[in-house]
PDB file of N, CA and C in Angstrom:
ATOM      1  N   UNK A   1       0.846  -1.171   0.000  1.00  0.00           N
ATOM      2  CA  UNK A   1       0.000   0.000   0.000  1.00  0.00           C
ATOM      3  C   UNK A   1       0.895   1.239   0.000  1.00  0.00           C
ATOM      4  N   UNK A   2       0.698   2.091  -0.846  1.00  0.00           N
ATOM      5  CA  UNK A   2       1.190   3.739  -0.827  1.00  0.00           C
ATOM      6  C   UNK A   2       1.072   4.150   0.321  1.00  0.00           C
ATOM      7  N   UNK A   3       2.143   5.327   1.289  1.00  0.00           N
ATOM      8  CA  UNK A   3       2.092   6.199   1.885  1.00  0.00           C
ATOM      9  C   UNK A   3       0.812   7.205   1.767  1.00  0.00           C
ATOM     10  N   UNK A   4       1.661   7.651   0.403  1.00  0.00           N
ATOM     11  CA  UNK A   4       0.815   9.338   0.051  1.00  0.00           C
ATOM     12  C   UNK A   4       0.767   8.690  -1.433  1.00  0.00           C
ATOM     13  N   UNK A   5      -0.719   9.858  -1.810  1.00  0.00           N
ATOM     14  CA  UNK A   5      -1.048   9.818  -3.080  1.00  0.00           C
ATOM     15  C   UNK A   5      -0.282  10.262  -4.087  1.00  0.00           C
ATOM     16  N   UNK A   6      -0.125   9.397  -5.310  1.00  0.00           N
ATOM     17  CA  UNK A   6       1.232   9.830  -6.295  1.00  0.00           C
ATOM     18  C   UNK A   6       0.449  11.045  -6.645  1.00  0.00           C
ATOM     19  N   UNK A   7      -0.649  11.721  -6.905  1.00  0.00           N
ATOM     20  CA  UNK A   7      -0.831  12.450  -7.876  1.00  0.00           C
ATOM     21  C   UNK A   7      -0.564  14.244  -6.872  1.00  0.00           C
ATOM     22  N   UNK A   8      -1.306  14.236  -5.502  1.00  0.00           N
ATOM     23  CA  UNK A   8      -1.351  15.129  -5.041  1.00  0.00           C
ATOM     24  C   UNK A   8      -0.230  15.378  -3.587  1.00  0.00           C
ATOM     25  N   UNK A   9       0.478  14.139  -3.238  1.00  0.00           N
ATOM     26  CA  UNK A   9       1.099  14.170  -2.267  1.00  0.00           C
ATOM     27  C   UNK A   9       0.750  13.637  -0.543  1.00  0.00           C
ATOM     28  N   UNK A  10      -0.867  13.767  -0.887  1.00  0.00           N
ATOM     29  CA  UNK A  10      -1.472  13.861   0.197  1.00  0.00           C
ATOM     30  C   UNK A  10      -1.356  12.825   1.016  1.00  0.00           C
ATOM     31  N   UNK A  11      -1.338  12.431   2.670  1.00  0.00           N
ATOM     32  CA  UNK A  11      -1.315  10.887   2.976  1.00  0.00           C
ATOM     33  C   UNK A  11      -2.058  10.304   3.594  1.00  0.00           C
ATOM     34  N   UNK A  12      -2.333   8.778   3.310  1.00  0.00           N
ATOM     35  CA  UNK A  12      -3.581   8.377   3.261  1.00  0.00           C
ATOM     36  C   UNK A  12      -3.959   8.404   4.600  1.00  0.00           C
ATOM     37  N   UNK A  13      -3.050   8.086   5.132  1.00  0.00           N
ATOM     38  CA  UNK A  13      -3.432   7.981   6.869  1.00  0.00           C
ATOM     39  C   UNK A  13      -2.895   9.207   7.494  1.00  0.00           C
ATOM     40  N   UNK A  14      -3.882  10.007   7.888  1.00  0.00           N
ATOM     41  CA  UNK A  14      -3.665  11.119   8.775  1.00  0.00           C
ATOM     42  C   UNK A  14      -3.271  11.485   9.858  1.00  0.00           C
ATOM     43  N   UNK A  15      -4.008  10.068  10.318  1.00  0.00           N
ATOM     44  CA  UNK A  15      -3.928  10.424  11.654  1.00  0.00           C
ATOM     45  C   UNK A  15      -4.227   8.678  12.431  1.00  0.00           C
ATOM     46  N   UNK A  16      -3.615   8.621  14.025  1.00  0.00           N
ATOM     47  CA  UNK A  16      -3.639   7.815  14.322  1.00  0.00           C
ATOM     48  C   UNK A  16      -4.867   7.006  14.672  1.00  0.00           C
ATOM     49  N   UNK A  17      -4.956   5.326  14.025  1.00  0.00           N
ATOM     50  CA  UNK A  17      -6.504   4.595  14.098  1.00  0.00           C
ATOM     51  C   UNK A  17      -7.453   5.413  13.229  1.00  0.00           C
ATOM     52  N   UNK A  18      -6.712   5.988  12.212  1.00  0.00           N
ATOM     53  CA  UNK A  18      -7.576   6.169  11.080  1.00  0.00           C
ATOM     54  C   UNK A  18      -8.029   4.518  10.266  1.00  0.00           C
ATOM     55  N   UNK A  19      -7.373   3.352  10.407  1.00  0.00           N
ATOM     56  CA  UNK A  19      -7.875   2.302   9.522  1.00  0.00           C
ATOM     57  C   UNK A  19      -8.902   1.585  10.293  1.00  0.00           C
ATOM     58  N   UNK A  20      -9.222   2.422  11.573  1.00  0.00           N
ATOM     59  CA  UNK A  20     -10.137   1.328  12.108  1.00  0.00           C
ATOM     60  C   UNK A  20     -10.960   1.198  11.527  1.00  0.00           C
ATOM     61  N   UNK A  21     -11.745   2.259  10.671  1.00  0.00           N
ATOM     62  CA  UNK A  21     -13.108   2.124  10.170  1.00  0.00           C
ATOM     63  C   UNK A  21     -12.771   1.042   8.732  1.00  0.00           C
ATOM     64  N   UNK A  22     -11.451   1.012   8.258  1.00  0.00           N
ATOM     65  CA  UNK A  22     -11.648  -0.489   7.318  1.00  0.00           C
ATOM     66  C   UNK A  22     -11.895  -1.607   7.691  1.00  0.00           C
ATOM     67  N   UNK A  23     -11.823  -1.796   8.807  1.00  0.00           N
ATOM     68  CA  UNK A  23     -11.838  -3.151   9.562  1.00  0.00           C
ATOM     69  C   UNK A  23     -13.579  -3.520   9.362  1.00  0.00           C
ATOM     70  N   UNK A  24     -13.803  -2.311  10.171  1.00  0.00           N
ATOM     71  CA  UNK A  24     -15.685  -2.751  10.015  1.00  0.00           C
ATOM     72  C   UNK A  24     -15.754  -2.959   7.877  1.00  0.00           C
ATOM     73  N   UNK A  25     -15.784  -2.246   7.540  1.00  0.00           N
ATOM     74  CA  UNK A  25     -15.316  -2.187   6.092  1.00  0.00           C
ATOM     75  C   UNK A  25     -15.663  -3.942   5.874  1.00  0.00           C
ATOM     76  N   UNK A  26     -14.130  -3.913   6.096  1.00  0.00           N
ATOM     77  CA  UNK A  26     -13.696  -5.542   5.695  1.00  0.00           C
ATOM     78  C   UNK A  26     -14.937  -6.499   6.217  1.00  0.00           C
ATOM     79  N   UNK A  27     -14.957  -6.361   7.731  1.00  0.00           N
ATOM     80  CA  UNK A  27     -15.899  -6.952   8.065  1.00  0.00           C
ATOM     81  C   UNK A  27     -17.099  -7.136   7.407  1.00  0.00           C
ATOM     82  N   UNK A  28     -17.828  -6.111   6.936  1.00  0.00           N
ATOM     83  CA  UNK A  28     -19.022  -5.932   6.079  1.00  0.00           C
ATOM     84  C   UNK A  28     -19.037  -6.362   5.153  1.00  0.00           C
ATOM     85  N   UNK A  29     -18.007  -6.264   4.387  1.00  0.00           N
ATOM     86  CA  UNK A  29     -17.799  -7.465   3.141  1.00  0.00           C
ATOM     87  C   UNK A  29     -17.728  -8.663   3.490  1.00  0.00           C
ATOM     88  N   UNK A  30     -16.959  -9.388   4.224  1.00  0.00           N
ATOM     89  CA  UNK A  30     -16.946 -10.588   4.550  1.00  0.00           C
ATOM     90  C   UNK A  30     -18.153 -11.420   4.637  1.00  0.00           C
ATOM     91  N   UNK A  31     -18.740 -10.560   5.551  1.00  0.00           N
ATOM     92  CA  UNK A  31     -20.052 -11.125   6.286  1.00  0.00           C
ATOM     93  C   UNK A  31     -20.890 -10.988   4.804  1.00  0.00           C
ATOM     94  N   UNK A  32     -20.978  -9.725   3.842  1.00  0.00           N
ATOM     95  CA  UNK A  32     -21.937  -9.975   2.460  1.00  0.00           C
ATOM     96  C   UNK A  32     -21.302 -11.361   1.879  1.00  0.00           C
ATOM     97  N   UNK A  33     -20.488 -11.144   1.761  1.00  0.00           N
ATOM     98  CA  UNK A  33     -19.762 -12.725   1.012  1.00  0.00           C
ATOM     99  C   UNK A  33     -20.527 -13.800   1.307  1.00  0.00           C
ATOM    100  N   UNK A  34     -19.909 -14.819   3.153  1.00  0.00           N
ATOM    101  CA  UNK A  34     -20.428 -15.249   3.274  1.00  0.00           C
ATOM    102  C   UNK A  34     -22.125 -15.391   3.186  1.00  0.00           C
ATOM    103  N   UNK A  35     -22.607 -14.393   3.813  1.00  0.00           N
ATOM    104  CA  UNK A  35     -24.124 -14.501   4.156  1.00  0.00           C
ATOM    105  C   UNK A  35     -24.878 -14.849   2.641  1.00  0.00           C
ATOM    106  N   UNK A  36     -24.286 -14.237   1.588  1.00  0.00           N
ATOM    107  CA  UNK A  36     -24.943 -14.343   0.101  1.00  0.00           C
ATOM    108  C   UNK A  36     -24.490 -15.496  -0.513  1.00  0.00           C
ATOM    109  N   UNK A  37     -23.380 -16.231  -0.137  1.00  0.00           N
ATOM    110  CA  UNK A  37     -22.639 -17.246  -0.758  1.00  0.00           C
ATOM    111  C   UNK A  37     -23.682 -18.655  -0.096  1.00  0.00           C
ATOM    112  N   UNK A  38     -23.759 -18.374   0.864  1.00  0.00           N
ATOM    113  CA  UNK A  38     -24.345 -19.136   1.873  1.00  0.00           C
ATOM    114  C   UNK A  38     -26.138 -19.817   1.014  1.00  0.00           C
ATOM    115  N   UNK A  39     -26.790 -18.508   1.164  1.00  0.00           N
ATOM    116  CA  UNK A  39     -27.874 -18.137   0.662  1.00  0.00           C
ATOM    117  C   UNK A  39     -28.251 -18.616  -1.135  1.00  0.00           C
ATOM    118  N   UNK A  40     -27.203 -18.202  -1.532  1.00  0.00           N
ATOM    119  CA  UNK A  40     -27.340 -18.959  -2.997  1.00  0.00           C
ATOM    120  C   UNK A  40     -27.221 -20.530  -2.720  1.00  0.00           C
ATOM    121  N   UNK A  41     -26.421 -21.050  -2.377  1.00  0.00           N
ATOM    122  CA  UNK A  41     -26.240 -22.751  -2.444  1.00  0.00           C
ATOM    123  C   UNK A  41     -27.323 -23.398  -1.664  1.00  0.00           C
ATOM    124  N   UNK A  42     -27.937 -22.786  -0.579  1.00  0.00           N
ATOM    125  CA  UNK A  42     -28.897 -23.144   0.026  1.00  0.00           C
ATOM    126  C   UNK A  42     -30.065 -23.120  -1.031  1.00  0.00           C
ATOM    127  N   UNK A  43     -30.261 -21.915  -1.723  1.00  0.00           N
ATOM    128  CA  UNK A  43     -31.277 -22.284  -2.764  1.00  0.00           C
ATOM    129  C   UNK A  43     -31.705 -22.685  -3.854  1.00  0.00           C
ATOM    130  N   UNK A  44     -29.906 -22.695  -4.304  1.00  0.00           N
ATOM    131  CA  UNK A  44     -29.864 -23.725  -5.904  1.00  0.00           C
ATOM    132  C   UNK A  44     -28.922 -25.101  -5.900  1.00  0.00           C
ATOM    133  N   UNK A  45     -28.605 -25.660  -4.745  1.00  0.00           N
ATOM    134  CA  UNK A  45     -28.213 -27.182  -4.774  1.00  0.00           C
ATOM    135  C   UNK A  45     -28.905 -27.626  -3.289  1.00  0.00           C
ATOM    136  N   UNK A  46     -28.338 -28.865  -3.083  1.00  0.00           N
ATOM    137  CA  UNK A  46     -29.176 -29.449  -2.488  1.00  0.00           C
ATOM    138  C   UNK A  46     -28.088 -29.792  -1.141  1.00  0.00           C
ATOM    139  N   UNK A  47     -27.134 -28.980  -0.708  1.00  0.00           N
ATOM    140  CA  UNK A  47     -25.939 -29.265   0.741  1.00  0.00           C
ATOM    141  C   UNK A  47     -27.045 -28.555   1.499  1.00  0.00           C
ATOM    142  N   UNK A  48     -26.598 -29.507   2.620  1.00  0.00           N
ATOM    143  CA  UNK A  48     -27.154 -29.484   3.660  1.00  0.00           C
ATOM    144  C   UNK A  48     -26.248 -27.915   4.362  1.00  0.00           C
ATOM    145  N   UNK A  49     -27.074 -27.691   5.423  1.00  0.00           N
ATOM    146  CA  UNK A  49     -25.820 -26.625   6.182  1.00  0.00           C
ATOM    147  C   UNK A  49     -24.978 -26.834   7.033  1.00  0.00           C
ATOM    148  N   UNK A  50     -24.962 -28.253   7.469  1.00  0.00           N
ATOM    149  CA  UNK A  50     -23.459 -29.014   8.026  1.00  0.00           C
ATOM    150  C   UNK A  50     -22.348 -29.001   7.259  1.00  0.00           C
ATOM    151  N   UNK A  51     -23.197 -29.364   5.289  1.00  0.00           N
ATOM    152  CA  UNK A  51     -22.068 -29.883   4.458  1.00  0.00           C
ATOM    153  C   UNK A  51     -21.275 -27.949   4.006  1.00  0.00           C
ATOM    154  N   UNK A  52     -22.500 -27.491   4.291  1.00  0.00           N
ATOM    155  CA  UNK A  52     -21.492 -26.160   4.058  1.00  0.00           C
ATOM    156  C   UNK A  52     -20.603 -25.177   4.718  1.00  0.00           C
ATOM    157  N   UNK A  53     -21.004 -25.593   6.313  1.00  0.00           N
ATOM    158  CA  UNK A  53     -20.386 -25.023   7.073  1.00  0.00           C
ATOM    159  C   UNK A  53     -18.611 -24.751   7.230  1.00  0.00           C
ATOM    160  N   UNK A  54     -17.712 -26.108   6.485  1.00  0.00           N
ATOM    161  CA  UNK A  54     -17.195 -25.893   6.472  1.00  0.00           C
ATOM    162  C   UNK A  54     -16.043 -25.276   5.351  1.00  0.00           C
ATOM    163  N   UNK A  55     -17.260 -25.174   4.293  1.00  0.00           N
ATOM    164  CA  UNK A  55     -17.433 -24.176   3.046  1.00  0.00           C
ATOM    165  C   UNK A  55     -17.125 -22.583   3.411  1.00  0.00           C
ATOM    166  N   UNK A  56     -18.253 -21.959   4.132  1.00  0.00           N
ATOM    167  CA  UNK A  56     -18.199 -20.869   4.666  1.00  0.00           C
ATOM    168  C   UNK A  56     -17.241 -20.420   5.525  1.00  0.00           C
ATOM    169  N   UNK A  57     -16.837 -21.340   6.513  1.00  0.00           N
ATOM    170  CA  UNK A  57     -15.983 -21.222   7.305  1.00  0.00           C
ATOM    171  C   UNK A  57     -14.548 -20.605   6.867  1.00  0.00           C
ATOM    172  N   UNK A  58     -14.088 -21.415   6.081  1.00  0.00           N
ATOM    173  CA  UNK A  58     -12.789 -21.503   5.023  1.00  0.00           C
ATOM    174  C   UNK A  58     -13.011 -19.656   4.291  1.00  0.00           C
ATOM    175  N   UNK A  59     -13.840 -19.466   3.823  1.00  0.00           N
ATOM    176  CA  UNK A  59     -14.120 -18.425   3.034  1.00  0.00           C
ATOM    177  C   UNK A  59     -14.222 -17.120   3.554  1.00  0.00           C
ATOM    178  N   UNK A  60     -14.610 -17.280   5.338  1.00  0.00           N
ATOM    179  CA  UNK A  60     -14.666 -16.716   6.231  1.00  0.00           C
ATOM    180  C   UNK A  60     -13.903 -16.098   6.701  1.00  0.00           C
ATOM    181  N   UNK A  61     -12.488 -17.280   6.436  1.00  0.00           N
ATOM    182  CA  UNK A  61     -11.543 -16.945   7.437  1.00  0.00           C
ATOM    183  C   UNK A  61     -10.807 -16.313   6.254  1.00  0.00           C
ATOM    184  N   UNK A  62     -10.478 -16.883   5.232  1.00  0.00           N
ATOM    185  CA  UNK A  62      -9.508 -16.540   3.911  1.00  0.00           C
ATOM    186  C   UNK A  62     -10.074 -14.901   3.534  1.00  0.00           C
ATOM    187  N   UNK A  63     -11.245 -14.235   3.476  1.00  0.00           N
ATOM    188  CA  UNK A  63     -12.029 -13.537   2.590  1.00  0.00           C
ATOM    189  C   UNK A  63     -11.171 -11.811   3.301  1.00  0.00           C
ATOM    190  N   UNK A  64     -11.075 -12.230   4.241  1.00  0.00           N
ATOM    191  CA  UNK A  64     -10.889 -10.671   5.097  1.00  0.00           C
ATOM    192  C   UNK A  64      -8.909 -10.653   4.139  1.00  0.00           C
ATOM    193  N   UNK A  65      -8.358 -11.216   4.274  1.00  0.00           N
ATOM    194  CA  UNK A  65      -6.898 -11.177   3.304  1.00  0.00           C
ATOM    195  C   UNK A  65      -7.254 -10.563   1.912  1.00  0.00           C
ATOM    196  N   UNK A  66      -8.089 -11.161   1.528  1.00  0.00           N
ATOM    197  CA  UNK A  66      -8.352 -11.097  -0.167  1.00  0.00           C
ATOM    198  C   UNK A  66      -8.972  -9.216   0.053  1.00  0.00           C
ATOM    199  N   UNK A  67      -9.532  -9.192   1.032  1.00  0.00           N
ATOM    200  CA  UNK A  67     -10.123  -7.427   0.425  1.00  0.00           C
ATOM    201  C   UNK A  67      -9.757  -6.650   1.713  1.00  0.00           C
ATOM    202  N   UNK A  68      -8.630  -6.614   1.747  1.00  0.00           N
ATOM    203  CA  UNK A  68      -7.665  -5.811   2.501  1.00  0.00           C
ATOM    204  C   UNK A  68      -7.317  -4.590   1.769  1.00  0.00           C
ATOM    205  N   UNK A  69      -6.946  -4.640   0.388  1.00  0.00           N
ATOM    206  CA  UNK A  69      -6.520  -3.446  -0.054  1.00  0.00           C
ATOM    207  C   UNK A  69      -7.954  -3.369  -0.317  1.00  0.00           C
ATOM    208  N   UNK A  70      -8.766  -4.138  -0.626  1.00  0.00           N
ATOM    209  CA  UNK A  70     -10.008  -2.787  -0.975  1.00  0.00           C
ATOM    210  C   UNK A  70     -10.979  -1.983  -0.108  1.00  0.00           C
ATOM    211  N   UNK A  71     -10.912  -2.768   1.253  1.00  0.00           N
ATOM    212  CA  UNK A  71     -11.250  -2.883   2.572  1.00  0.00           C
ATOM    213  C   UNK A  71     -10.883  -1.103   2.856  1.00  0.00           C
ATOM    214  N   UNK A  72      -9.502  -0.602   2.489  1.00  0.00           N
ATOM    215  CA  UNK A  72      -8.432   0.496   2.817  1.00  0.00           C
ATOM    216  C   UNK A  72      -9.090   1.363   1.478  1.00  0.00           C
ATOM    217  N   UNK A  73      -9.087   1.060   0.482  1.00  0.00           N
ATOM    218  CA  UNK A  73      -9.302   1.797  -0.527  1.00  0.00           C
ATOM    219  C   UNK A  73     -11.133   2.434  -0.541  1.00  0.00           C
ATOM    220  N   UNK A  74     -11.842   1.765  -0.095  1.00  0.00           N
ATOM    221  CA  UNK A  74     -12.819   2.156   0.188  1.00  0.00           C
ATOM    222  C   UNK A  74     -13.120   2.889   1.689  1.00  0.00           C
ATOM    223  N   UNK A  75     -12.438   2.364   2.264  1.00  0.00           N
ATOM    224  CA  UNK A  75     -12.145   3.639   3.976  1.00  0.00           C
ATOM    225  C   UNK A  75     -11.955   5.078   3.474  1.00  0.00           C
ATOM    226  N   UNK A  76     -10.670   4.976   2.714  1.00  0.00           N
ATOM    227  CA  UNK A  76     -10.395   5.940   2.085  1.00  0.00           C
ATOM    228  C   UNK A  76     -10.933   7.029   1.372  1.00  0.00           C
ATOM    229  N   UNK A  77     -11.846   6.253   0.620  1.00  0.00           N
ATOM    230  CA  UNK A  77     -12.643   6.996  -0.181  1.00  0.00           C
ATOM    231  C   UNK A  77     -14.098   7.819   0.788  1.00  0.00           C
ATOM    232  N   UNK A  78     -14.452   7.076   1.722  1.00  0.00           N
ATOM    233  CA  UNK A  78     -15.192   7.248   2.375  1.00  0.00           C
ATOM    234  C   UNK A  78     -14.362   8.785   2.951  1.00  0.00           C
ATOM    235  N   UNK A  79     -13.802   8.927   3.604  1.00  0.00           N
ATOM    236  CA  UNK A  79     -13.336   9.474   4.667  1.00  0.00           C
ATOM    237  C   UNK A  79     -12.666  11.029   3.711  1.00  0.00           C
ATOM    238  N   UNK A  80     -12.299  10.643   2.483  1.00  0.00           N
ATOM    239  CA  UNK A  80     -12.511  11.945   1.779  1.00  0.00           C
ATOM    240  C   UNK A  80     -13.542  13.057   1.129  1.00  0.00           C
ATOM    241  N   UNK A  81     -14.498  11.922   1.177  1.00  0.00           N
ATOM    242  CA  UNK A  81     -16.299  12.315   0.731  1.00  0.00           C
ATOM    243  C   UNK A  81     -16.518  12.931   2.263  1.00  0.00           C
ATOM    244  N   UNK A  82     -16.206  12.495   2.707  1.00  0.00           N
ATOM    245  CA  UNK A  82     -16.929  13.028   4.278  1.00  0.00           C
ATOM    246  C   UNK A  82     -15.793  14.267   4.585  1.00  0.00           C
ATOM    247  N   UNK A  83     -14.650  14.337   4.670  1.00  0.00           N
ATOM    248  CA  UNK A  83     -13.585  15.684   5.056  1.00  0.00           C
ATOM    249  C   UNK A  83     -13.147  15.881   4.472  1.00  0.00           C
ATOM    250  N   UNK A  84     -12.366  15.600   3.204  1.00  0.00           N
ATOM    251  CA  UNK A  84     -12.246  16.158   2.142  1.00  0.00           C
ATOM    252  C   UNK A  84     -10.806  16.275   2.518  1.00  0.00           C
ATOM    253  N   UNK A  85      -9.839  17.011   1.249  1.00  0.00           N
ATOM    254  CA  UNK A  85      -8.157  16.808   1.700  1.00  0.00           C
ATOM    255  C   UNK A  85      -7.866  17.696   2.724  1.00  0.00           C
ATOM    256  N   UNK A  86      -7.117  17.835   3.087  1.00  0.00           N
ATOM    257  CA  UNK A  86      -6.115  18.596   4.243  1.00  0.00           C
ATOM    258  C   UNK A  86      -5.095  19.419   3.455  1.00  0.00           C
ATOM    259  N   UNK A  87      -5.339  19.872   2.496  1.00  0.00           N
ATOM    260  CA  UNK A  87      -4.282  20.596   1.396  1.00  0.00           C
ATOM    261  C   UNK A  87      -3.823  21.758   2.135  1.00  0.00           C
ATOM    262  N   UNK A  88      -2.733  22.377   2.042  1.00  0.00           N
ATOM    263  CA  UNK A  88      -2.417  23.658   2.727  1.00  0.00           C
ATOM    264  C   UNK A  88      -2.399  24.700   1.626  1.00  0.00           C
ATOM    265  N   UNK A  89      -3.426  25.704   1.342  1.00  0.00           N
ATOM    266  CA  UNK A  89      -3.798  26.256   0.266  1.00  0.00           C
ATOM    267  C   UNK A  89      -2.845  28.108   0.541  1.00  0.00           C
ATOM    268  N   UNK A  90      -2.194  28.077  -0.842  1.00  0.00           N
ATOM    269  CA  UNK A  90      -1.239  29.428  -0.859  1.00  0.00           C
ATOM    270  C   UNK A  90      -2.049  30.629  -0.409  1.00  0.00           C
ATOM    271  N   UNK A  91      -1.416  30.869   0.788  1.00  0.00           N
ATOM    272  CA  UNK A  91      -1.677  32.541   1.322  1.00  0.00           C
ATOM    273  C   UNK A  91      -1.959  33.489  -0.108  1.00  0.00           C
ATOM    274  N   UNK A  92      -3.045  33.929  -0.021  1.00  0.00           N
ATOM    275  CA  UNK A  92      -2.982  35.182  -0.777  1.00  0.00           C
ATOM    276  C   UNK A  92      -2.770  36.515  -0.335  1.00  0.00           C
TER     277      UNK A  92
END
């Protein structure tokens, strides 16, 4: 992951336990993953939810790695829609 943004300098993390809010992030994805992954096989094959449990499980645990950078990239984005940059704009 980048420091600061190539284009403007700016850096992504401002300030300290700024990534906490990716975590919920991540979390929220995870849990859509599973919960929808879950939900489809339950209604178009015929596994039981023992036989999938340890389907989900696996996917559960693996899924939060896989959207880590997007987990951050969407914090990110969030958190600029909401405060916007910190630019230090030339005295006039």
């Amino acid at each position: 992951m980048h420091e600061r943004c190539s284009a403007c300098g700016e850096r992504f993390e401002r300030e300290p336990g700024q990534w906490l809010g990716a975590v919920y992030v991540n979390l929220g994805l995870t849990l859509g993953l599973t919960v929808t992954g879950y939900l489809l096989l339950q209604t178009f094959t015929s596994l039981t939810t023992s036989q999938q449990l340890p389907i989900w499980t696996t996917i559960a645990g693996l899924a939060p790695f896989a959207f880590y950078r997007l987990s951050k990239g969407l914090w990110t984005s969030l958190v600029f829609l909401g405060e916007g940059l910190y630019i230090q704009w030339p005295n006039r």
